[in-house]
N, C-alpha and C. Protein backbone atom coordinates (compact mmCIF):
# COMPACT_ATOMS: atom_id res chain seq x y z
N UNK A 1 -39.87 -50.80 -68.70
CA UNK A 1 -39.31 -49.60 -69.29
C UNK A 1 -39.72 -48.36 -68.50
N UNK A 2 -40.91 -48.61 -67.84
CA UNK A 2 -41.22 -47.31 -66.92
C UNK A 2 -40.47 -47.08 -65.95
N UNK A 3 -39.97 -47.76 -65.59
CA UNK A 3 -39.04 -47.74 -63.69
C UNK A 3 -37.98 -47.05 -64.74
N UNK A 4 -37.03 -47.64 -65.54
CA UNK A 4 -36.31 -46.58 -66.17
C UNK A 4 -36.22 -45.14 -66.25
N UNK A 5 -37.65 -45.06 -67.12
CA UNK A 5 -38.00 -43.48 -67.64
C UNK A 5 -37.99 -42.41 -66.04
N UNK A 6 -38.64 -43.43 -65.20
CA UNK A 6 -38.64 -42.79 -63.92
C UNK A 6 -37.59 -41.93 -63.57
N UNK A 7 -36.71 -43.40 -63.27
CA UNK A 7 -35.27 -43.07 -62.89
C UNK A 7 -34.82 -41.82 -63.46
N UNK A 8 -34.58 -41.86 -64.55
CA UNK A 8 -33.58 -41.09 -65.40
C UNK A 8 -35.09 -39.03 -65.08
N UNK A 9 -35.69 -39.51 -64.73
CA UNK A 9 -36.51 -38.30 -64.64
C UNK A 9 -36.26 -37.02 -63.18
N UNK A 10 -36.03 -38.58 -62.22
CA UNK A 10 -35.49 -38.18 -60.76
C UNK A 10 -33.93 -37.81 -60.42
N UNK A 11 -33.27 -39.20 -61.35
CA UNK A 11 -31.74 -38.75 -60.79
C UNK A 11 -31.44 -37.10 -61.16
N UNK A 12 -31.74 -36.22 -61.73
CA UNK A 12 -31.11 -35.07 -62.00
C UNK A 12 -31.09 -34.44 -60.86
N UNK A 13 -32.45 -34.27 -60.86
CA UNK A 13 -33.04 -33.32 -59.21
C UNK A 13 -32.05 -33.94 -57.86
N UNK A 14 -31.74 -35.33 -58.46
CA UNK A 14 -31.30 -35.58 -56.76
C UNK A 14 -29.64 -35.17 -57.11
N UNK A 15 -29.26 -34.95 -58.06
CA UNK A 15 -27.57 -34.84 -58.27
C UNK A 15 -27.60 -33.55 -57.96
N UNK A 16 -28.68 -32.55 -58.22
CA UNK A 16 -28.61 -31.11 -58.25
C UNK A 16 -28.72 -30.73 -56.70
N UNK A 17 -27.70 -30.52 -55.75
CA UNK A 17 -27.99 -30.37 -54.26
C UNK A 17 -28.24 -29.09 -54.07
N UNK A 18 -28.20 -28.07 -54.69
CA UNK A 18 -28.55 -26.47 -54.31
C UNK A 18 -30.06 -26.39 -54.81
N UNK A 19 -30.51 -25.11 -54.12
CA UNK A 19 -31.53 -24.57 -54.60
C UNK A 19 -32.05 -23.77 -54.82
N UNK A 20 -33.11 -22.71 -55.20
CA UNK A 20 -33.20 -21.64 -54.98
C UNK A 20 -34.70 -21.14 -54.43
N UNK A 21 -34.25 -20.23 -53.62
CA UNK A 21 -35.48 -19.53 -52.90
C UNK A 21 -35.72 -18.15 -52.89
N UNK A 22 -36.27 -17.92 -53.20
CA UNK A 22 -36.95 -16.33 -54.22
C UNK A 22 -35.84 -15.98 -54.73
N UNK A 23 -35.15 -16.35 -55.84
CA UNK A 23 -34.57 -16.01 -56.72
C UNK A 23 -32.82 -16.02 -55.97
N UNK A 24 -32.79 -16.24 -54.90
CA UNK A 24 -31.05 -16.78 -54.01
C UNK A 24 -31.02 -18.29 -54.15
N UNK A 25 -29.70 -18.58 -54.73
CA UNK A 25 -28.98 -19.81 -54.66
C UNK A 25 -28.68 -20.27 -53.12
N UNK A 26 -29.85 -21.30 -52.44
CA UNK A 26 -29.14 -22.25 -51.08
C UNK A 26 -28.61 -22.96 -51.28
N UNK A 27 -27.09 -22.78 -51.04
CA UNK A 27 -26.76 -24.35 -51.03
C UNK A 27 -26.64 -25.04 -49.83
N UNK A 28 -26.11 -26.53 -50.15
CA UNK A 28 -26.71 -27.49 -49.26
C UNK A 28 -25.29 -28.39 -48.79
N UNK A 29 -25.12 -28.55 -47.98
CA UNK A 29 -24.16 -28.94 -47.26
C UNK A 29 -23.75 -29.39 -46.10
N UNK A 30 -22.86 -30.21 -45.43
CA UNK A 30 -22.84 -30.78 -43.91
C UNK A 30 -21.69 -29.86 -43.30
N UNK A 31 -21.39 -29.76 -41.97
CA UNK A 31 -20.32 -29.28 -41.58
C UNK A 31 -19.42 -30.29 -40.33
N UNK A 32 -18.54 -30.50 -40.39
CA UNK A 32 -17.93 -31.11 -39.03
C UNK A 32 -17.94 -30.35 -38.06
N UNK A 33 -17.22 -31.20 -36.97
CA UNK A 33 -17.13 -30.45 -35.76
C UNK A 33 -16.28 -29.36 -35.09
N UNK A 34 -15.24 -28.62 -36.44
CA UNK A 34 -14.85 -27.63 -36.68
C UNK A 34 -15.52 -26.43 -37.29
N UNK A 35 -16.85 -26.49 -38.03
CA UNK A 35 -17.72 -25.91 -38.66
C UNK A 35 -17.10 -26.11 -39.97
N UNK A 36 -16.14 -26.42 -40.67
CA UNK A 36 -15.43 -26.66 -41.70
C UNK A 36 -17.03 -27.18 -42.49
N UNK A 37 -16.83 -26.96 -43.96
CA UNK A 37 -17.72 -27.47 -44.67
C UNK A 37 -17.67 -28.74 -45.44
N UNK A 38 -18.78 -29.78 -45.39
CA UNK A 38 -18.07 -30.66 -45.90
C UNK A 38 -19.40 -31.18 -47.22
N UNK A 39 -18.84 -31.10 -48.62
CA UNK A 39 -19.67 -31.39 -49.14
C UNK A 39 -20.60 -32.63 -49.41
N UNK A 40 -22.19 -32.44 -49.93
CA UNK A 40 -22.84 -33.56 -50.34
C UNK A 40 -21.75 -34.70 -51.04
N UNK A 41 -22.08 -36.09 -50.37
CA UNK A 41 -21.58 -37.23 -50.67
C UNK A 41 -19.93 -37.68 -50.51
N UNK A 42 -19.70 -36.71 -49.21
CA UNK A 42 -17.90 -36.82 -49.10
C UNK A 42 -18.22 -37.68 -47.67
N UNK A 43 -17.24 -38.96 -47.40
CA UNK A 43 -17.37 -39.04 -45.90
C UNK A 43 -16.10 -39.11 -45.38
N UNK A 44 -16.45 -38.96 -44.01
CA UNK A 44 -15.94 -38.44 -43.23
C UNK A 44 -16.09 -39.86 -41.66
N UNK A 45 -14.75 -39.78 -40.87
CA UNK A 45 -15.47 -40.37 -39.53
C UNK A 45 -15.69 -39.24 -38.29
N UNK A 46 -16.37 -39.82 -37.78
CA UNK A 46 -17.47 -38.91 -36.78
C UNK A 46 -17.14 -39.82 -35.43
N UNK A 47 -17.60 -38.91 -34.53
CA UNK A 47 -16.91 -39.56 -33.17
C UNK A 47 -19.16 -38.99 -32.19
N UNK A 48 -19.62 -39.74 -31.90
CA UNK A 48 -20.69 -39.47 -31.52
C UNK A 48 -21.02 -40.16 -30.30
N UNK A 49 -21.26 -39.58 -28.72
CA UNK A 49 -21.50 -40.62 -28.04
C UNK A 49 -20.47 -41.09 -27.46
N UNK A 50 -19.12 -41.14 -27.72
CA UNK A 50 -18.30 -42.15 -27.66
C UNK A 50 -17.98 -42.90 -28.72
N UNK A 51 -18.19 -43.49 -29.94
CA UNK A 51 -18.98 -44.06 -30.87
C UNK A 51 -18.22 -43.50 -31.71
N UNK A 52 -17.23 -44.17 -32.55
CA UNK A 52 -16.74 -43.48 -34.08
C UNK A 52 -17.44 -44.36 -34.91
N UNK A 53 -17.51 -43.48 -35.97
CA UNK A 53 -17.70 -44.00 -37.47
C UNK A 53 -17.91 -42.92 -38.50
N UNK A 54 -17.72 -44.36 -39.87
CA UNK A 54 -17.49 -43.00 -40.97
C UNK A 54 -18.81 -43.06 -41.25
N UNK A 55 -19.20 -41.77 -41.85
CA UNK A 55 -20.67 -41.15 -42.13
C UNK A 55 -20.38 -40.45 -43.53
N UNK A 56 -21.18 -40.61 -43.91
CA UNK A 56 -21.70 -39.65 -45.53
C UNK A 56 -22.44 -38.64 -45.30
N UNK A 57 -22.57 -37.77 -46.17
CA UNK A 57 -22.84 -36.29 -45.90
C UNK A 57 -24.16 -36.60 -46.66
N UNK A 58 -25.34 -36.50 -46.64
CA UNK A 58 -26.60 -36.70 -47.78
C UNK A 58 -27.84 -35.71 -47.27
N UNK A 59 -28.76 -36.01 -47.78
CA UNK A 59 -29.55 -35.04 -47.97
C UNK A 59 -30.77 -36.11 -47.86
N UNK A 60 -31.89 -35.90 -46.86
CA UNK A 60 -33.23 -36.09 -46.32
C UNK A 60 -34.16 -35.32 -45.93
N UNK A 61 -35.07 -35.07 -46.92
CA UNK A 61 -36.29 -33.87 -46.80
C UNK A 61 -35.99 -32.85 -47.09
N UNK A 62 -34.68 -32.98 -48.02
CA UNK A 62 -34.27 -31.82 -48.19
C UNK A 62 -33.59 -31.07 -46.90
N UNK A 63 -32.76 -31.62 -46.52
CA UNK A 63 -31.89 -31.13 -45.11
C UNK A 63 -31.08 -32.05 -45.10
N UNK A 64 -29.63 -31.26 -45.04
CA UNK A 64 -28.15 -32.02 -45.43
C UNK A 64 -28.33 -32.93 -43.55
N UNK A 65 -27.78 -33.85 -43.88
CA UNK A 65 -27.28 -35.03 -42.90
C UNK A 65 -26.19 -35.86 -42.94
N UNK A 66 -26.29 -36.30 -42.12
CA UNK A 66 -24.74 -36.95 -41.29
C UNK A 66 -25.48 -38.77 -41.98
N UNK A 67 -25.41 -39.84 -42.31
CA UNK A 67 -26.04 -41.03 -42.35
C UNK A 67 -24.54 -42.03 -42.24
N UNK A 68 -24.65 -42.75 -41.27
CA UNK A 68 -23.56 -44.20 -40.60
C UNK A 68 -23.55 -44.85 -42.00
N UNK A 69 -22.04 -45.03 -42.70
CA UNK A 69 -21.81 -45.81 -43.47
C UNK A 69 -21.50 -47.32 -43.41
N UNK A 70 -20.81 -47.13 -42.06
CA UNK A 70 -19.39 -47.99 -41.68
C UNK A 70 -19.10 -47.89 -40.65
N UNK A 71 -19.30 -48.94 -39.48
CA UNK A 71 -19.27 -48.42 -37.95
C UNK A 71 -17.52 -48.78 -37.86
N UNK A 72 -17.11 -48.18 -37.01
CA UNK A 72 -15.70 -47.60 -37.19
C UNK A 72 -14.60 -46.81 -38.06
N UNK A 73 -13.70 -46.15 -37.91
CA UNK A 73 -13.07 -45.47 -38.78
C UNK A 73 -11.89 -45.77 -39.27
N UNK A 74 -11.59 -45.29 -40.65
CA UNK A 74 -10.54 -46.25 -41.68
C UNK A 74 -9.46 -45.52 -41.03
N UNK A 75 -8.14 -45.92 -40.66
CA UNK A 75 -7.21 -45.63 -40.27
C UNK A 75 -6.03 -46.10 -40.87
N UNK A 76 -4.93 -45.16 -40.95
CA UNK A 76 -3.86 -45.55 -41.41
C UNK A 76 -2.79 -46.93 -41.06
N UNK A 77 -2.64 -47.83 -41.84
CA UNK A 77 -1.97 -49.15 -41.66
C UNK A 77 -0.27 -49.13 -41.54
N UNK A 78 0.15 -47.57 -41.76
CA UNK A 78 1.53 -47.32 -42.10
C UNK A 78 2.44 -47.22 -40.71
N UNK A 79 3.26 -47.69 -40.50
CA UNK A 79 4.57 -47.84 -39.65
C UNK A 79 5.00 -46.25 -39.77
N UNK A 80 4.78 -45.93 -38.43
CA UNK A 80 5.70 -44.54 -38.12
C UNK A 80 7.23 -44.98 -38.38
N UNK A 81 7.44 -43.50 -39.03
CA UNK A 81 9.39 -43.77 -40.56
C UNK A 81 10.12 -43.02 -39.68
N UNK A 82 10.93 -44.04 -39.37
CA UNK A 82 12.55 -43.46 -38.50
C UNK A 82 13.03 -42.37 -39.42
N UNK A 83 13.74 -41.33 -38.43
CA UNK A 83 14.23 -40.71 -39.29
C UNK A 83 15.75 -41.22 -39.84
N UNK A 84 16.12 -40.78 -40.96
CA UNK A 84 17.30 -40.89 -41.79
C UNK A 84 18.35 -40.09 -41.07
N UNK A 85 19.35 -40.92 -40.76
CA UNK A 85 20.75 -39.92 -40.01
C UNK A 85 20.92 -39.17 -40.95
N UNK A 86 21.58 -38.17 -40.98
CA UNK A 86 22.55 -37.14 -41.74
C UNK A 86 23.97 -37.28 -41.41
N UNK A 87 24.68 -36.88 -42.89
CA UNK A 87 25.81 -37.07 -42.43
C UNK A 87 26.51 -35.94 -42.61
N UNK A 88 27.19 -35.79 -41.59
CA UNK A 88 27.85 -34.20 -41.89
C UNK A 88 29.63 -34.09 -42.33
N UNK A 89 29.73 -33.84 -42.97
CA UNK A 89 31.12 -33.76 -43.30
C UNK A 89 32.13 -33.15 -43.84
C-alpha cells in the first residue's frame, strides 16, 4: 500500500510541468528545429546526425528534452490522389 500512497503523492508534481521562480510562472517546454514550440509529452520525428526518429518532448532534472521513442519516423501510407477531370460545358 506504500508504493501506492507514494505514487499518487509524486504523480501531481510530475503532471504539473511549469514552475515558479520568485513569484514568475516558467514554463517548460521543447522546441523544434523551427524554434516552433512543442509541448511536454507531444512527439514529434527528429532528423539528428543523419538519423530520423520520433522523440517525445519530457522533462529530466527539470530541463525539457528531446528522449528516442521509436527509431524511425511514422509516415504516411496514402497513394498520392489523381486529380478529378472537370467537365466543362
Amino acid at each position: 500500500m506504500k508504493p501506492l500512497l507514494a505514487l499518487l503523492i509524486v504523480t501531481p508534481q510530475l503532471l504539473w510541468a511549469d514552475s515558479t521562480i520568485n513569484g514568475k510562472t516558467v514554463e517548460c517546454y521543447c522546441t523544434d528545429k523551427t524554434g516552433s514550440r512543442v509541448e511536454l509529452g507531444e512527439t514529434i520525428c527528429l532528423e539528428v546526425g543523419g538519423r530520423m526518429f520520433m522523440a517525445q518532448c519530457q522533462m529530466s532534472l527539470n530541463v525539457p528534452m528531446w528522449r528516442e521513442v521509436r527509431q524511425g519516423c511514422l509516415t504516411s501510407q496514402a497513394l498520392p490522389q489523381t486529380p478529378i477531370p472537370t467537365v466543362k460545358g
